[in-house]
C-alpha atoms as a PDB file:
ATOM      1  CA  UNK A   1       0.000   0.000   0.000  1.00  0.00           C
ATOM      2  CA  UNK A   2       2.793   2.964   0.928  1.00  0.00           C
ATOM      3  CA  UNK A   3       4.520   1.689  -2.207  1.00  0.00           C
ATOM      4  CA  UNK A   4       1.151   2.528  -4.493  1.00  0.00           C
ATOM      5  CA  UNK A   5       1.156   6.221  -2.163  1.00  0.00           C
ATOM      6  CA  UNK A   6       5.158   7.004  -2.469  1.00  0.00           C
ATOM      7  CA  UNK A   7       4.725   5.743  -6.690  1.00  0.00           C
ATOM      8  CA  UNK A   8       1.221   8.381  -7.033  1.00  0.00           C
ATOM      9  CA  UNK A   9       2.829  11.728  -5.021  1.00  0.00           C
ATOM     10  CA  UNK A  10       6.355  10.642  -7.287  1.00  0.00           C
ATOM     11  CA  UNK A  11       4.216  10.764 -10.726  1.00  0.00           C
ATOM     12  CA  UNK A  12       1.710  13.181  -9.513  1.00  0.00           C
ATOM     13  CA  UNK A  13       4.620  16.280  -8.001  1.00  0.00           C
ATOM     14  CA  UNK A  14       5.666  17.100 -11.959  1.00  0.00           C
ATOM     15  CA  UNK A  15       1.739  17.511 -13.062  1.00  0.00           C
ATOM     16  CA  UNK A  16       1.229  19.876  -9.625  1.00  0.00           C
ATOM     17  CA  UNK A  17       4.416  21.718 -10.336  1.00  0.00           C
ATOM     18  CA  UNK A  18       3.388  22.127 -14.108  1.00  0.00           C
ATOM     19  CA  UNK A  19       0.110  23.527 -13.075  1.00  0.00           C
ATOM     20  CA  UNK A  20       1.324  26.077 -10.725  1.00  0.00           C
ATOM     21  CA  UNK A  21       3.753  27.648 -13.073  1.00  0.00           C
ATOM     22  CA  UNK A  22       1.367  28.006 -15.827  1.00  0.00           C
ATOM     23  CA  UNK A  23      -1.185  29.847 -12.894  1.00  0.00           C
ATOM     24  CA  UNK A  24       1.745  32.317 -12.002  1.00  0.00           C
ATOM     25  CA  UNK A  25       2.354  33.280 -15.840  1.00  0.00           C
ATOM     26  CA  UNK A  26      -0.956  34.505 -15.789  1.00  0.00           C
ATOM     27  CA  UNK A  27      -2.115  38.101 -14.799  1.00  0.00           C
ATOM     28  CA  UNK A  28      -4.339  38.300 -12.237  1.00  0.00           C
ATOM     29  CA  UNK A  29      -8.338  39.839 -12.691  1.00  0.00           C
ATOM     30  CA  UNK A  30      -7.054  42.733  -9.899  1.00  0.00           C
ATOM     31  CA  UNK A  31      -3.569  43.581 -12.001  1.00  0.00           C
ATOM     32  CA  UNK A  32      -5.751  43.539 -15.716  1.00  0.00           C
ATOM     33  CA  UNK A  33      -8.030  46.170 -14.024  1.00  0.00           C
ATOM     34  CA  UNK A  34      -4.771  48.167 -13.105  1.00  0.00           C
ATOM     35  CA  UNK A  35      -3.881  48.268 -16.056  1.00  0.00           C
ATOM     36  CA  UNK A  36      -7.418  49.428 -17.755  1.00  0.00           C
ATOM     37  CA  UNK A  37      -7.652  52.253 -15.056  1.00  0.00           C
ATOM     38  CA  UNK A  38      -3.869  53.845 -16.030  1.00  0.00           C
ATOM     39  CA  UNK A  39      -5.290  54.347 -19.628  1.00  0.00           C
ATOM     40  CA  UNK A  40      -6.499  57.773 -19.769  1.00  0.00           C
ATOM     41  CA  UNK A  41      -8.744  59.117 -23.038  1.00  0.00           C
ATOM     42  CA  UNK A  42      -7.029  62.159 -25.425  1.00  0.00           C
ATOM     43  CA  UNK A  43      -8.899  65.364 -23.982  1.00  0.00           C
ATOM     44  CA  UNK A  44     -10.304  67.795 -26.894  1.00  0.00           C
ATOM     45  CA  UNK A  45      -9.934  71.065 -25.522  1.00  0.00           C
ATOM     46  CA  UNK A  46      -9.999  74.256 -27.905  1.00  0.00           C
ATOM     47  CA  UNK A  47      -8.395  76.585 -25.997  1.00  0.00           C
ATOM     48  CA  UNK A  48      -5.739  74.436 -25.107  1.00  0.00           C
ATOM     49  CA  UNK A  49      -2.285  76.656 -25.892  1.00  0.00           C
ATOM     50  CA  UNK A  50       0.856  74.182 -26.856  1.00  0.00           C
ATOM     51  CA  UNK A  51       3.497  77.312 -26.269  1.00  0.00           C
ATOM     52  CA  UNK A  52       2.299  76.947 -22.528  1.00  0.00           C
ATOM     53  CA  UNK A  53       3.688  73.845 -21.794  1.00  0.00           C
ATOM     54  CA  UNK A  54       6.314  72.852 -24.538  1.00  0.00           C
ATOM     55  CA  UNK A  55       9.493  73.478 -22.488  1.00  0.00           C
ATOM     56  CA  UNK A  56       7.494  71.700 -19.426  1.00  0.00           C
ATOM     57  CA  UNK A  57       8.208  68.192 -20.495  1.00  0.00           C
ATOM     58  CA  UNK A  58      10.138  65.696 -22.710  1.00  0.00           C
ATOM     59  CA  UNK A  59       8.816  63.161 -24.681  1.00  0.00           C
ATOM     60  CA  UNK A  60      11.790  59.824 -24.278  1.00  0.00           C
ATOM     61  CA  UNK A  61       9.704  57.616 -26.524  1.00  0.00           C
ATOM     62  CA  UNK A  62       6.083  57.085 -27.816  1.00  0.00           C
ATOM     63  CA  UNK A  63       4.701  53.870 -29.290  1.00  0.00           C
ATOM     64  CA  UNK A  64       1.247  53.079 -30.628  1.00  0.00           C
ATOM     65  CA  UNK A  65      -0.227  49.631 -30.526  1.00  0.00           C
ATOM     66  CA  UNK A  66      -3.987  49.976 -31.882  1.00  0.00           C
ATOM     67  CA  UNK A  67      -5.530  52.854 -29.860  1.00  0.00           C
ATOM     68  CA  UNK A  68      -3.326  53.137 -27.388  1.00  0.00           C
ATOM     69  CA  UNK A  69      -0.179  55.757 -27.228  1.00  0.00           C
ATOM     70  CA  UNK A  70       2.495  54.730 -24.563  1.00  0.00           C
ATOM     71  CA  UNK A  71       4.114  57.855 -23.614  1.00  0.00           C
ATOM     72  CA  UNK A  72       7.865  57.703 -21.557  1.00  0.00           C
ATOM     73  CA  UNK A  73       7.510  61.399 -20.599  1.00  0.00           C
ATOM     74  CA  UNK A  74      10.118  63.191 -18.510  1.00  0.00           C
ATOM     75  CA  UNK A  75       9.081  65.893 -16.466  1.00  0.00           C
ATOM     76  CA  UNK A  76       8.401  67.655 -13.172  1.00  0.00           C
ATOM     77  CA  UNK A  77       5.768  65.453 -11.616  1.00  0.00           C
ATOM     78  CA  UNK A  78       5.622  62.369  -9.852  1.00  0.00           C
ATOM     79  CA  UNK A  79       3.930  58.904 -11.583  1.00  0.00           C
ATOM     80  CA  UNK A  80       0.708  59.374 -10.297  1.00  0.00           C
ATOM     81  CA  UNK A  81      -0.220  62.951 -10.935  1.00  0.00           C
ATOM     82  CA  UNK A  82      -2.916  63.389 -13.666  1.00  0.00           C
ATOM     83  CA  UNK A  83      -0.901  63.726 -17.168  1.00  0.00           C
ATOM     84  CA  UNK A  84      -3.256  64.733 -19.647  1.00  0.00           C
ATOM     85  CA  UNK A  85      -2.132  64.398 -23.428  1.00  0.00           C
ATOM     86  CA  UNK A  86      -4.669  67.398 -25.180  1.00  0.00           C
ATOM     87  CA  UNK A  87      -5.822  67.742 -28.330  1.00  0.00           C
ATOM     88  CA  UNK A  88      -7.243  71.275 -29.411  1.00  0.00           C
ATOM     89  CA  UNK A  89      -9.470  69.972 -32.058  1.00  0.00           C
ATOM     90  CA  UNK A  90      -7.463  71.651 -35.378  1.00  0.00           C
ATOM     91  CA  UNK A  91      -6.252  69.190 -38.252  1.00  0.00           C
ATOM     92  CA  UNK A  92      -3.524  70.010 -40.333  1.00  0.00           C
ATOM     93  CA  UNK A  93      -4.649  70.285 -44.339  1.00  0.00           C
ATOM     94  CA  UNK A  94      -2.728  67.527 -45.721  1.00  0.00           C
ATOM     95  CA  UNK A  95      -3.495  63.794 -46.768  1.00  0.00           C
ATOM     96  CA  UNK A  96      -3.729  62.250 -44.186  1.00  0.00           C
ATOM     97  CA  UNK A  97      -4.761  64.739 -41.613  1.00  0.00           C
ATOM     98  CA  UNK A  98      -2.360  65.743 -39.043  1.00  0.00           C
ATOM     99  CA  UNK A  99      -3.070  66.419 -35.135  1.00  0.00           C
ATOM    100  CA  UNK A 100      -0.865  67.916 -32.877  1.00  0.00           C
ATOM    101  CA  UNK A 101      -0.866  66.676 -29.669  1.00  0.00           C
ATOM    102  CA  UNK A 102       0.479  68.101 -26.401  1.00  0.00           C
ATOM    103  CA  UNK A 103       0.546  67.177 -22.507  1.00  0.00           C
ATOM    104  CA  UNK A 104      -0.720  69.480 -19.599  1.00  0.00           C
ATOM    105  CA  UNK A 105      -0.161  68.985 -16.223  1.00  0.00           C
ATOM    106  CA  UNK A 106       0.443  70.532 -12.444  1.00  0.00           C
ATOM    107  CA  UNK A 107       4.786  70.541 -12.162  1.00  0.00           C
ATOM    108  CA  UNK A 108       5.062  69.307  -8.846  1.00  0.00           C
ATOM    109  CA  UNK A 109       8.090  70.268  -6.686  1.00  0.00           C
ATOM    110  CA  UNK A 110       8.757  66.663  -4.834  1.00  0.00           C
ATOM    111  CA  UNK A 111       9.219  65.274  -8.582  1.00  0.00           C
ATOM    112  CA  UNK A 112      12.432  67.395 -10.030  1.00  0.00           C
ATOM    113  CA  UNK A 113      13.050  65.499 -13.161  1.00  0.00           C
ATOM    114  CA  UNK A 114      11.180  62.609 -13.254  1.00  0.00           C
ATOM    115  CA  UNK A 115      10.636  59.867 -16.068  1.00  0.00           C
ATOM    116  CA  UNK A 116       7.855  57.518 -16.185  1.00  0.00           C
ATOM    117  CA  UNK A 117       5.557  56.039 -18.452  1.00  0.00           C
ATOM    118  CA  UNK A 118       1.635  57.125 -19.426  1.00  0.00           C
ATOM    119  CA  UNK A 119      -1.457  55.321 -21.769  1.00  0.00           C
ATOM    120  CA  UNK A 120      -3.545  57.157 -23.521  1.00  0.00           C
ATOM    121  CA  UNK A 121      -6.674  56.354 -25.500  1.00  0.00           C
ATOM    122  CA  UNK A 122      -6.314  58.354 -28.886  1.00  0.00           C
ATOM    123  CA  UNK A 123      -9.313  57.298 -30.486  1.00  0.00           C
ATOM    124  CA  UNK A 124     -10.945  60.640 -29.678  1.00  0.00           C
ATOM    125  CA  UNK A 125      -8.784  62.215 -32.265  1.00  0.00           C
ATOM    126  CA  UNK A 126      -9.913  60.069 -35.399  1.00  0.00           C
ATOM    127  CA  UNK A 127     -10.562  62.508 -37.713  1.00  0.00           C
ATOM    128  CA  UNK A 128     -14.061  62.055 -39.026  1.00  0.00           C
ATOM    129  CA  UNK A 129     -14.331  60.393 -42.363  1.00  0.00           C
ATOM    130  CA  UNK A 130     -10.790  59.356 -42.423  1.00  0.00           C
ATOM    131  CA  UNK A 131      -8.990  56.224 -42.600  1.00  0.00           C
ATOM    132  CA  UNK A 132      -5.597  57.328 -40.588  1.00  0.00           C
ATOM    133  CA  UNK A 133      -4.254  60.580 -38.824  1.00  0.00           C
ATOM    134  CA  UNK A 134      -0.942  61.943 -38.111  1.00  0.00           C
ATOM    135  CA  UNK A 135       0.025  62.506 -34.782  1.00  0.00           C
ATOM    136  CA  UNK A 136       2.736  65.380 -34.145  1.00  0.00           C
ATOM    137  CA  UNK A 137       4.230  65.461 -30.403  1.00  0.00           C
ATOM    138  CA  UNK A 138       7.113  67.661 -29.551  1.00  0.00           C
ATOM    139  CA  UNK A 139      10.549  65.933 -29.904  1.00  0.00           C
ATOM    140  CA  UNK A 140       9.059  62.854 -31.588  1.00  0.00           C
ATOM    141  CA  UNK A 141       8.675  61.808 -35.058  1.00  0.00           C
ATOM    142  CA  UNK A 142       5.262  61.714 -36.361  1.00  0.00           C
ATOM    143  CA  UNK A 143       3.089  59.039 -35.555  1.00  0.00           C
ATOM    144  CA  UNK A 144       0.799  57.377 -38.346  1.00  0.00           C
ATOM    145  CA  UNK A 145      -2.799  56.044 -36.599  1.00  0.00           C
ATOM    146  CA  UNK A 146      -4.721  53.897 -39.009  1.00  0.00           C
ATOM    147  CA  UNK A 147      -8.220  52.690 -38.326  1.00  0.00           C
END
């Protein structure tokens, strides 16, 4: 009988082990929601002035995957202060359209010099009727979004 339990837990222990690696690989319902909250939507705002801000912050690198632009942003504020990237609702003339894009924010004082990394939604930007639109954000080269 303990020869049938020691031969079971001996041919059983890879299966278990197997299992729990495969559950640790995956991302858990509470870190997926994290990661839906930090995505924040393009604000349209028409009297939003770019010259205000410009020399407040540094774009490092921006990527697009789908709708989303990942911003690496350095700047006087701290991760969690509320980045907005602002859109003041005028397309370039030119084939495809072209939006400039800027960020606005609070500097904050504890933060000197800070780098992290911001989501944003984009699809508020679409220009109607269109079929792709040109970002333009200061100190990177122009991003193509095609829907």
């Amino acid at each position: 009988m303990n020869k049938i339990i020691v031969i079971t837990l001996i041919s059983l222990t890879p299966l278990l082990w197997s299992n729990k690696c495969e559950k640790s690989k995956e991302k858990t319902k509470s870190e997926i929601k994290s990661e839906r909250m930090s995505v924040q939507n393009t604000i349209i705002d028409k009297s939003y002035d770019f010259t205000t801000y410009e020399n407040r912050y540094t774009i490092k690198k921006a990527e697009l995957k789908d709708s989303l632009l990942t911003l690496t942003i350095e700047a006087n504020a701290c991760n969690d202060d509320v980045v907005e990237l602002v859109f003041n609702g005028n397309y370039l003339k030119s084939y495809p359209p072209k939006a400039q894009l800027g960020l606005r924010f609070q500097e904050n004082s504890k933060c000197k010099n800070n780098i992290f990394v911001k989501t944003y939604n984009i699809s508020p930007v679409k220009y109607p009727s269109g079929k792709a639109t040109i970002f333009l954000l200061k100190g990177v080269d122009p991003i193509t979004y095609n829907y």
